[in-house]
Protein backbone atom coordinates (compact mmCIF):
# COMPACT_ATOMS: atom_id res chain seq x y z
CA UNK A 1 93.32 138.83 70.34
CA UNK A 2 96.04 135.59 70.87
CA UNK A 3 92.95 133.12 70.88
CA UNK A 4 91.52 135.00 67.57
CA UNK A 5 95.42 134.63 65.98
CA UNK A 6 95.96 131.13 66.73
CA UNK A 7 92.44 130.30 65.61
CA UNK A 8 92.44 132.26 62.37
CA UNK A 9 96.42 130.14 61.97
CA UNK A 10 95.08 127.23 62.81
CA UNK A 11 91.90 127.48 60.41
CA UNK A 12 93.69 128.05 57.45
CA UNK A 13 96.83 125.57 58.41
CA UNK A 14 93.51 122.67 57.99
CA UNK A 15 92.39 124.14 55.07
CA UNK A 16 95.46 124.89 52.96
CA UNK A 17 98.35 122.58 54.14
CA UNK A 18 96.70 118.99 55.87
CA UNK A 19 97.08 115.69 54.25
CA UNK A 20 95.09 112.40 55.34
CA UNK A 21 97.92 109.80 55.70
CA UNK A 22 97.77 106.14 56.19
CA UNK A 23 99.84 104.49 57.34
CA UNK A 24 98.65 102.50 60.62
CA UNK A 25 101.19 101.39 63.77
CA UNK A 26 100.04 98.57 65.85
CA UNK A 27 101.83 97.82 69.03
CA UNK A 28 100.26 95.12 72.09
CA UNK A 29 101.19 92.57 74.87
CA UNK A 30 100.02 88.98 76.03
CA UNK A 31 101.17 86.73 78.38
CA UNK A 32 99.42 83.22 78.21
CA UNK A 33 99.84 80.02 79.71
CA UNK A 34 99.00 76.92 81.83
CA UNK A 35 99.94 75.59 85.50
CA UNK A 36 98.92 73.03 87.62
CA UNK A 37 99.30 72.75 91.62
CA UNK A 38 100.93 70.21 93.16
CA UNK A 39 97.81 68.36 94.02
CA UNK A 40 96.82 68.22 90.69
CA UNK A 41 94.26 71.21 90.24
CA UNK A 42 94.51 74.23 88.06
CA UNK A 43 97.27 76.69 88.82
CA UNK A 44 96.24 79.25 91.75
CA UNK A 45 98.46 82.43 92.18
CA UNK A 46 99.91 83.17 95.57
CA UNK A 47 99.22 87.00 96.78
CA UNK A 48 98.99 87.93 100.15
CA UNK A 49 95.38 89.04 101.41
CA UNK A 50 95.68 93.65 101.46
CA UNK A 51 98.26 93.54 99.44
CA UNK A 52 98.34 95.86 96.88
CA UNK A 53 100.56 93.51 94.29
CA UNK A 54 102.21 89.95 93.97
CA UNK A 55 105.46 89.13 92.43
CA UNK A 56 104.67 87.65 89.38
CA UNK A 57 107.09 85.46 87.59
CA UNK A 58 105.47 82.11 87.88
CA UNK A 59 102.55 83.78 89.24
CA UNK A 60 99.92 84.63 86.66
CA UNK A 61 97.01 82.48 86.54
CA UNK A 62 95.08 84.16 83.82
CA UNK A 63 95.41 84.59 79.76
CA UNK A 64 95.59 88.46 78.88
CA UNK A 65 96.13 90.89 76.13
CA UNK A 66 96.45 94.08 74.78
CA UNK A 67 96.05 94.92 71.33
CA UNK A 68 96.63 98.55 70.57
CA UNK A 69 96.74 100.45 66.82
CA UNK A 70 97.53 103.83 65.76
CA UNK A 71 96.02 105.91 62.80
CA UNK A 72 97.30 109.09 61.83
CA UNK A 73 94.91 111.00 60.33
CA UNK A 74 96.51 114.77 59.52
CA UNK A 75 99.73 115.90 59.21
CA UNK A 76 100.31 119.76 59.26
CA UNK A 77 102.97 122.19 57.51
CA UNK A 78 103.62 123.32 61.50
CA UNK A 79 105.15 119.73 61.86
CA UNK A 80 101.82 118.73 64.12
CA UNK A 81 99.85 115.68 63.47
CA UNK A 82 96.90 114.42 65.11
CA UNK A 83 96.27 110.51 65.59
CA UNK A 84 94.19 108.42 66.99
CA UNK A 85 94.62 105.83 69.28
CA UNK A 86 92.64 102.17 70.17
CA UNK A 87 93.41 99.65 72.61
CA UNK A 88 91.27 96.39 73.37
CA UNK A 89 92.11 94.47 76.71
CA UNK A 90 91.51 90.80 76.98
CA UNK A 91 91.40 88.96 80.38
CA UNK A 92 90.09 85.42 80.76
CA UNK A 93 91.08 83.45 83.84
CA UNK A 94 92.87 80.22 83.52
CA UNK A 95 90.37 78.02 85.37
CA UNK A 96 87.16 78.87 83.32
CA UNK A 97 86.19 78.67 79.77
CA UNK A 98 88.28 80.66 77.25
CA UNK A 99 85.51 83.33 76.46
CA UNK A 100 86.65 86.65 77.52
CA UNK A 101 83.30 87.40 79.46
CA UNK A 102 81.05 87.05 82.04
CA UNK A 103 82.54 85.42 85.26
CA UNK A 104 85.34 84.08 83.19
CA UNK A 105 86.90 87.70 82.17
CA UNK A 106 86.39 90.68 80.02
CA UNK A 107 86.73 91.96 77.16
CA UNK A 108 87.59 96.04 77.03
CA UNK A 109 87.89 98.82 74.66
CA UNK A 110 90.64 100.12 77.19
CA UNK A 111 91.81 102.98 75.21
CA UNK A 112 90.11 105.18 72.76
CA UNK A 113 91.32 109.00 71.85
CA UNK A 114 92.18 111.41 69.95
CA UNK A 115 96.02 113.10 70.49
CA UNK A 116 97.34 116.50 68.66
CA UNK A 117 101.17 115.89 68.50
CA UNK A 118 104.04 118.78 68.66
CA UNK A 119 101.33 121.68 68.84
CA UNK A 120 103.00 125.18 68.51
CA UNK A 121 101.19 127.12 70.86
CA UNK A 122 101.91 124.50 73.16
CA UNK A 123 105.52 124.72 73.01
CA UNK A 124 105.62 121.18 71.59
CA UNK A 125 104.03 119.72 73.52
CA UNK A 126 100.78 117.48 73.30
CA UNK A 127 96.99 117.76 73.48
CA UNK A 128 94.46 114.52 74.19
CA UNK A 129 91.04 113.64 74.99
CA UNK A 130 89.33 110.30 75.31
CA UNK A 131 90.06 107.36 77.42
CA UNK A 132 93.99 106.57 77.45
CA UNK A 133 96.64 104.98 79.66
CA UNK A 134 98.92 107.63 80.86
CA UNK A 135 102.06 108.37 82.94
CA UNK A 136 102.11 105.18 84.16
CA UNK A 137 104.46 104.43 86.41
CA UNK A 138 104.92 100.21 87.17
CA UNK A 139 107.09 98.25 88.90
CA UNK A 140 107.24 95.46 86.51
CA UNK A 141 108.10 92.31 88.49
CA UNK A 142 104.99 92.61 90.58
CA UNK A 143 103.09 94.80 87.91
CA UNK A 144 102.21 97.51 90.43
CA UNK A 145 101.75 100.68 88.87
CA UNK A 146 102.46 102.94 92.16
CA UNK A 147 102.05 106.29 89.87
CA UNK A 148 98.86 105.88 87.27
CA UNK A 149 97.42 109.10 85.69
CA UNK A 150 95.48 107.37 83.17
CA UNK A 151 91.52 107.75 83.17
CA UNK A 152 88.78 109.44 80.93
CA UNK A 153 88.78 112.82 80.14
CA UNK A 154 91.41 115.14 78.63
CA UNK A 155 94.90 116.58 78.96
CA UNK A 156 98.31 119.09 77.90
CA UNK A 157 101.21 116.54 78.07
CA UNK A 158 104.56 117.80 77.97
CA UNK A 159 104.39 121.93 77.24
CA UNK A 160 107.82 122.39 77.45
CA UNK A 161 109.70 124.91 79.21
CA UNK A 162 113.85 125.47 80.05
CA UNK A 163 114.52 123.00 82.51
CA UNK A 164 111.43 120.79 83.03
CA UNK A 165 107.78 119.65 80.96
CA UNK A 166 104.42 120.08 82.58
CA UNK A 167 101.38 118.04 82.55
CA UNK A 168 97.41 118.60 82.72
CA UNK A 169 94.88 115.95 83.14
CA UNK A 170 91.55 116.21 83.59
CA UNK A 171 89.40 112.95 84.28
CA UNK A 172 85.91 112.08 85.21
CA UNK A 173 86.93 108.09 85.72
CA UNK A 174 90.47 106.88 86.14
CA UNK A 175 89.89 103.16 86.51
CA UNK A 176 88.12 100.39 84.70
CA UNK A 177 85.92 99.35 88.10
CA UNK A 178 85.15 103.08 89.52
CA UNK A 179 81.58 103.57 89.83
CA UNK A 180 81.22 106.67 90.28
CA UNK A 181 82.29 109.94 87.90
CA UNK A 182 83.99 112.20 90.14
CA UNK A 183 86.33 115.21 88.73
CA UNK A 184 90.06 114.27 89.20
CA UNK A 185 92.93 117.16 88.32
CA UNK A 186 96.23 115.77 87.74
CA UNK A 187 99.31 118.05 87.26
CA UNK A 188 102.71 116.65 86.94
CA UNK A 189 106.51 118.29 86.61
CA UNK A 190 108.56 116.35 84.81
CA UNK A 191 112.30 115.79 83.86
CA UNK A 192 113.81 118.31 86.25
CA UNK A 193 117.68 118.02 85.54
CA UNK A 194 119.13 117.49 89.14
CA UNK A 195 122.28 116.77 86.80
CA UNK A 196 123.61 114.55 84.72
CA UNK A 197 122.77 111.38 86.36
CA UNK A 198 119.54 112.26 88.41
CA UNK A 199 115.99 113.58 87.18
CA UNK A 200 113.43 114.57 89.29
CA UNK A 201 109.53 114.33 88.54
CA UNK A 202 106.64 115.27 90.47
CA UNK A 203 102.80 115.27 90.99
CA UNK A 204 99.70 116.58 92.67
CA UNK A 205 96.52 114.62 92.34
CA UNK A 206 92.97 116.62 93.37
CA UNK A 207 90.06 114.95 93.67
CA UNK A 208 86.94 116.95 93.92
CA UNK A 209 83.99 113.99 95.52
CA UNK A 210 82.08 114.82 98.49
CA UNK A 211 85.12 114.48 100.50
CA UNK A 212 88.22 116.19 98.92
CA UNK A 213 91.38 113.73 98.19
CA UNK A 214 94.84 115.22 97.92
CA UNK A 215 97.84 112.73 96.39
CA UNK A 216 101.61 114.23 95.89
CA UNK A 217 104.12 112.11 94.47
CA UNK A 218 108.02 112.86 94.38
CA UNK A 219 110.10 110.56 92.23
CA UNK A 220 114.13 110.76 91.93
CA UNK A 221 115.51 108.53 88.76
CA UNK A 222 119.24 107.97 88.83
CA UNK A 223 120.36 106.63 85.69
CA UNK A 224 124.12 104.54 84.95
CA UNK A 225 123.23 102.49 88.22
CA UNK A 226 125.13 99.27 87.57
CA UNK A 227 124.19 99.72 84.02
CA UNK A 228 120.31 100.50 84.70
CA UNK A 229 118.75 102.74 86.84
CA UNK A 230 117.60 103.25 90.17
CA UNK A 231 114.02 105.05 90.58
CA UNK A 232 112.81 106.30 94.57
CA UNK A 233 109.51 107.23 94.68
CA UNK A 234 108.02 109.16 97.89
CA UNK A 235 104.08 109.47 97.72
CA UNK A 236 101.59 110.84 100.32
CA UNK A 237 97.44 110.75 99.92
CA UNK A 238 94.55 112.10 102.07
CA UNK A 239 91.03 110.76 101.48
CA UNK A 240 89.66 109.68 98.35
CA UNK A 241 93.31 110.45 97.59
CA UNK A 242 94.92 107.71 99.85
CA UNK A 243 94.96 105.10 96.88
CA UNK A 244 97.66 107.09 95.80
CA UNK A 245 97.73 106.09 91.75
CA UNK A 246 93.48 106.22 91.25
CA UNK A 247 90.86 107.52 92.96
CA UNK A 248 90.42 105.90 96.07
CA UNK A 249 86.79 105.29 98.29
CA UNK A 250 85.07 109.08 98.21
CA UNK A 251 83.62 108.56 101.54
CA UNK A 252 86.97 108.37 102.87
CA UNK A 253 87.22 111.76 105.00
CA UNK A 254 90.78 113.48 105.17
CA UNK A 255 91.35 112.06 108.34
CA UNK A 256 92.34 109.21 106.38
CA UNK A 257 95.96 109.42 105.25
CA UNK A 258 98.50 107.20 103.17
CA UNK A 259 102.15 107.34 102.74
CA UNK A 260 104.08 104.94 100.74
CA UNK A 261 107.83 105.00 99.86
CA UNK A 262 109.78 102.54 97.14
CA UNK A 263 113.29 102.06 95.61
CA UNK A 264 112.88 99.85 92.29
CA UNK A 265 116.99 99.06 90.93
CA UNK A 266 117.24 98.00 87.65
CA UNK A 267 120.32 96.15 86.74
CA UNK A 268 122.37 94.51 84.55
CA UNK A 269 126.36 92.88 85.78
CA UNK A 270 129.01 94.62 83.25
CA UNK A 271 129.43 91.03 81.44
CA UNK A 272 126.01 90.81 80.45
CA UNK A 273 125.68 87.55 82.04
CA UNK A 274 122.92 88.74 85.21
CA UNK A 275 120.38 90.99 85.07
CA UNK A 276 117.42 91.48 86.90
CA UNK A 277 115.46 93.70 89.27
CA UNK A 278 114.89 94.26 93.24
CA UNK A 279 112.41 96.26 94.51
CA UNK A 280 111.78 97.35 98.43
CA UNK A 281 108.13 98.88 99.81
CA UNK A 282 106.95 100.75 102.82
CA UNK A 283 103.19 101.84 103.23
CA UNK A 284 101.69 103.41 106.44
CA UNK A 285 97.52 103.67 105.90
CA UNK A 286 96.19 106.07 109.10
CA UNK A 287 92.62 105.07 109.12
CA UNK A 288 89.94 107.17 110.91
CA UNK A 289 87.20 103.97 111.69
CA UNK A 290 88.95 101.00 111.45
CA UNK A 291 92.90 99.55 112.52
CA UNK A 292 95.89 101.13 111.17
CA UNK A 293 97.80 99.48 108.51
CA UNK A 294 101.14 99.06 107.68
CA UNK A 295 102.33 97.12 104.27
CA UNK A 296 106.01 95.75 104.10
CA UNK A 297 107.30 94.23 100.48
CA UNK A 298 110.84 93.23 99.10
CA UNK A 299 111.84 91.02 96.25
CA UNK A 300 114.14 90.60 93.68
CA UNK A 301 114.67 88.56 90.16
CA UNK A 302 117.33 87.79 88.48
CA UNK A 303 118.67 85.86 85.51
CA UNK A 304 121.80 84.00 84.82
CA UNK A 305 122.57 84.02 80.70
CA UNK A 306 123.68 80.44 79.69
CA UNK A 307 123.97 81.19 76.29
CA UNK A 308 122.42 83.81 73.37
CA UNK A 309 118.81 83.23 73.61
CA UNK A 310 118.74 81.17 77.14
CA UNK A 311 118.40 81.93 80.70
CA UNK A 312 117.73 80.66 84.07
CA UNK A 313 115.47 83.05 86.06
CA UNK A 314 114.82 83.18 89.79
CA UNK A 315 112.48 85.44 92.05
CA UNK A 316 111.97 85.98 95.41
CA UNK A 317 109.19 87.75 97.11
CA UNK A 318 108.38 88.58 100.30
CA UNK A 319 104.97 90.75 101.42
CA UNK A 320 104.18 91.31 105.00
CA UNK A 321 100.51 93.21 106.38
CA UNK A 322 100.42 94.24 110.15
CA UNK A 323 97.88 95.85 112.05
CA UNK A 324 97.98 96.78 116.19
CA UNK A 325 97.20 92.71 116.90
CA UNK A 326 97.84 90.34 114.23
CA UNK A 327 100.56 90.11 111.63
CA UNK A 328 100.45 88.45 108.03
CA UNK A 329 102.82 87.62 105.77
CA UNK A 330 103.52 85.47 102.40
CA UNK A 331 106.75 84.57 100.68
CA UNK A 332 107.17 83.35 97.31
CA UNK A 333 110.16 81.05 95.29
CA UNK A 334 109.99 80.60 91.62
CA UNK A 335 112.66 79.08 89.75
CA UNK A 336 112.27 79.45 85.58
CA UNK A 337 114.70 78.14 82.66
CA UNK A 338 113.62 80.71 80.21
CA UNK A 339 114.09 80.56 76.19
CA UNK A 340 113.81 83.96 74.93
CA UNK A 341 113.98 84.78 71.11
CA UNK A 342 114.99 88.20 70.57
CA UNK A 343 118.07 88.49 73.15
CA UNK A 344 118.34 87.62 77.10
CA UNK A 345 118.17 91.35 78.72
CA UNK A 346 115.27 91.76 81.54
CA UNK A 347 113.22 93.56 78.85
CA UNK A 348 113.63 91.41 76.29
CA UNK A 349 110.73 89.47 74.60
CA UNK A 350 109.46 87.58 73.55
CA UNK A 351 109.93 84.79 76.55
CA UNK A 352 108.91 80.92 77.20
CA UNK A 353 109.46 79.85 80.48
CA UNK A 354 109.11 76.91 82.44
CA UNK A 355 108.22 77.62 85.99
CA UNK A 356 108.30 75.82 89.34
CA UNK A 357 106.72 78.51 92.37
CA UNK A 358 106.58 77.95 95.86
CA UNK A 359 105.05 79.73 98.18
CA UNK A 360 104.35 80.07 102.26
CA UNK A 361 102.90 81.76 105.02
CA UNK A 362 102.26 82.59 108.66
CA UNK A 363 99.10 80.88 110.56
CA UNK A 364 97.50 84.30 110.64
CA UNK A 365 97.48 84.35 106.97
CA UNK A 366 96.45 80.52 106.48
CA UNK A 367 93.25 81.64 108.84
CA UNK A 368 92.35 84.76 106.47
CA UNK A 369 93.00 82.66 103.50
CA UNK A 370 90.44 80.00 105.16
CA UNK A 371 87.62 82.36 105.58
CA UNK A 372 87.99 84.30 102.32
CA UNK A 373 88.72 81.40 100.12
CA UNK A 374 87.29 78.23 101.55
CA UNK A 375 86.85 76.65 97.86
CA UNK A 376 90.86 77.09 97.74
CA UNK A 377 92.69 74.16 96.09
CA UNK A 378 95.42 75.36 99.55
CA UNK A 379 92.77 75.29 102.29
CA UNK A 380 93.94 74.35 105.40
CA UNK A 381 97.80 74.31 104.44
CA UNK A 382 100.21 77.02 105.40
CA UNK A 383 102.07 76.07 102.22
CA UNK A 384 101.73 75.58 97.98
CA UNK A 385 103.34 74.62 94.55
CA UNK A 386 102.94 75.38 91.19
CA UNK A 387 104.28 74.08 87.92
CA UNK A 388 103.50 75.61 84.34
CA UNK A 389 104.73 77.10 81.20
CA UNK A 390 103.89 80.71 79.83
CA UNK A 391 104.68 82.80 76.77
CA UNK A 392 104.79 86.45 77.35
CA UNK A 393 105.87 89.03 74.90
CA UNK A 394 106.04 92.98 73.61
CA UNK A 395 105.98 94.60 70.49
């Protein structure tokens, strides 16, 4: 009898009280650039070899894009709307031609779908389906989103209750380069009111392949943390689950297990003159056929304001891979007068920056490197330069 009520409502809300509108909303993001190394060749980035992420100021050796519009298509008398939703992806890497295909990059329709906004019967909250980013959850200076829900299928977002929101996704394929469709089931708590200074969120992440995957992800943000915010995320996968923010390899058995555990600070001195970010990562991988794993990372950027739309930026990264033999590790210097347009906070945009990066490593590392990348403009050295220039901005 509810279904037939709501249906019968929602039949003749279409019918008597929807309007086309159309009005359109573009948003997007591109970085692009050029760098040489210090021998002269093209600009090569520095990332250690397992690691899930680099630290990327000065660091980016490719020209990307995102280009992203919004068409609403009905408003109702309830106050809901549905829109939809298109985002194309550009990726071309800096030494090959600037075609955005083939071996030289891509060119994606990354989002596509279809959201109902503010449904009633949903307690406001929000009904999708189609291919869509979603509750992703990044840590910007190495752009490593730890917590990624987004793939192709359908979801609620947000039916809101008291004292928290829940989430529902259902995906066939969460990530651009997964082969395989396999059933994922997301479900997420959100904004849990610890008080007025901390919020707690929290996920479970099914996967149902051959071999089950289980990920569960507990996240504490503390806000008014030297004027920012401090986020501490504590995440735990088994199987196909162990990659934690996608699904991971479904021949991966449960005997496979992941646990990873960050604090990203966000910051910004009372004067306005420094801002930045640090991050710190821990990641144990328990593997059933091969070596245990554990991944160390720690880094911080920061920028001093010289004046209104002027900065000097500096970042330093460190990422270090050990197994039961043979350690690796990989630090990283860049140094980056910055001109940026709209205002000289970490988020603002957009930003020109000149960029001088340095980077080392360990002779276990410069071995690795060796044998995976012979044709490397670094063979044979246990150290590297770049110099370059790159425009990134936001809207």
């Amino acid at each position: 009898m509810k279904t037939k009520i709501i249906t019968s409502t929602l039949g003749a809300t279409i019918l008597t009280t929807s309007q086309l509108v159309t009005a359109l909303e573009t948003n997007g993001y591109f970085r692009t650039g050029i760098g040489a190394t210090d021998n002269g060749g093209t600009q090569e980035c520095f990332r250690l070899i397992g690691a899930h992420s680099k630290y990327r100021l000065g660091n980016e050796c490719e020209q990307y894009a995102e280009l992203a519009a919004t068409q609403n298509l009905v408003e109702f008398s309830d106050g809901s709307k549905i829109d939809i939703k298109g985002m194309l992806q550009l990726y071309n890497q800096y030494d090959q031609s600037l075609t955005f295909n083939g071996d030289n990059g891509f060119t994606r329709l990354r989002e596509i779908y279809l959201e109902w906004k503010n449904v009633p019967f949903l307690n406001g909250g929000n009904f999708w389906a189609g291919r869509r980013y979603y509750n992703r959850n990044d840590i910007h200076m190495t752009d490593f989103f730890y917590w990624n829900q987004s793939g192709t299928g359908f979801g609620i977002d947000r039916y809101k209750f008291d004292d928290f929101a829940l989430s529902y996704v259902f995906s066939r394929k969460d990530n651009a380069f997964q082969e395989n469709y396999i059933n994922r089931h997301d479900l997420t708590v959100q904004d849990i009111q610890l008080n007025d200074k901390n919020t707690l969120n929290g996920g479970v992440s099914y996967i149902d392949a051959k071999n089950k995957g289980l990920a569960v992800t507990l996240q504490l943000v503390t806000s008014d943390v030297l004027n920012g915010k401090n986020t501490v995320a504590v995440q735990y996968g088994e199987g196909p689950g162990t990659a934690l923010s996608h699904t991971g390899d479904f021949h991966l058995t449960r005997k496979n297990k992941t646990f990873r555990v960050l604090d990203v600070l966000d910051w910004e001195s009372d004067n306005k003159i420094f801002n930045g970010q640090a991050q710190i990562l821990y990641q144990v991988n328990r593997n059933e056929n091969t070596d245990d794993t554990k991944w160390f990372s720690a880094g911080s950027r920061t920028s001093y304001v010289v004046k209104e739309h002027f900065k000097i930026t500096g970042e330093v990264g460190y990422d270090q891979i050990s197994d039961k033999n043979q350690t690796y590790n990989l630090s990283k210097i860049t140094i980056a007068p910055t001109w940026s347009l709209k205002g000289t906070g970490y988020n603002d945009r957009p930003e020109l920056r000149l960029f001088y990066t340095y980077a080392f490593w360990n002779d276990n590392e410069q071995m690795r490197r060796d044998s995976v990348h012979p044709d490397s403009r670094f063979f044979n050295t246990s150290h590297g330069s770049n110099i370059g220039i790159q425009l990134e901005h936001w809207w």
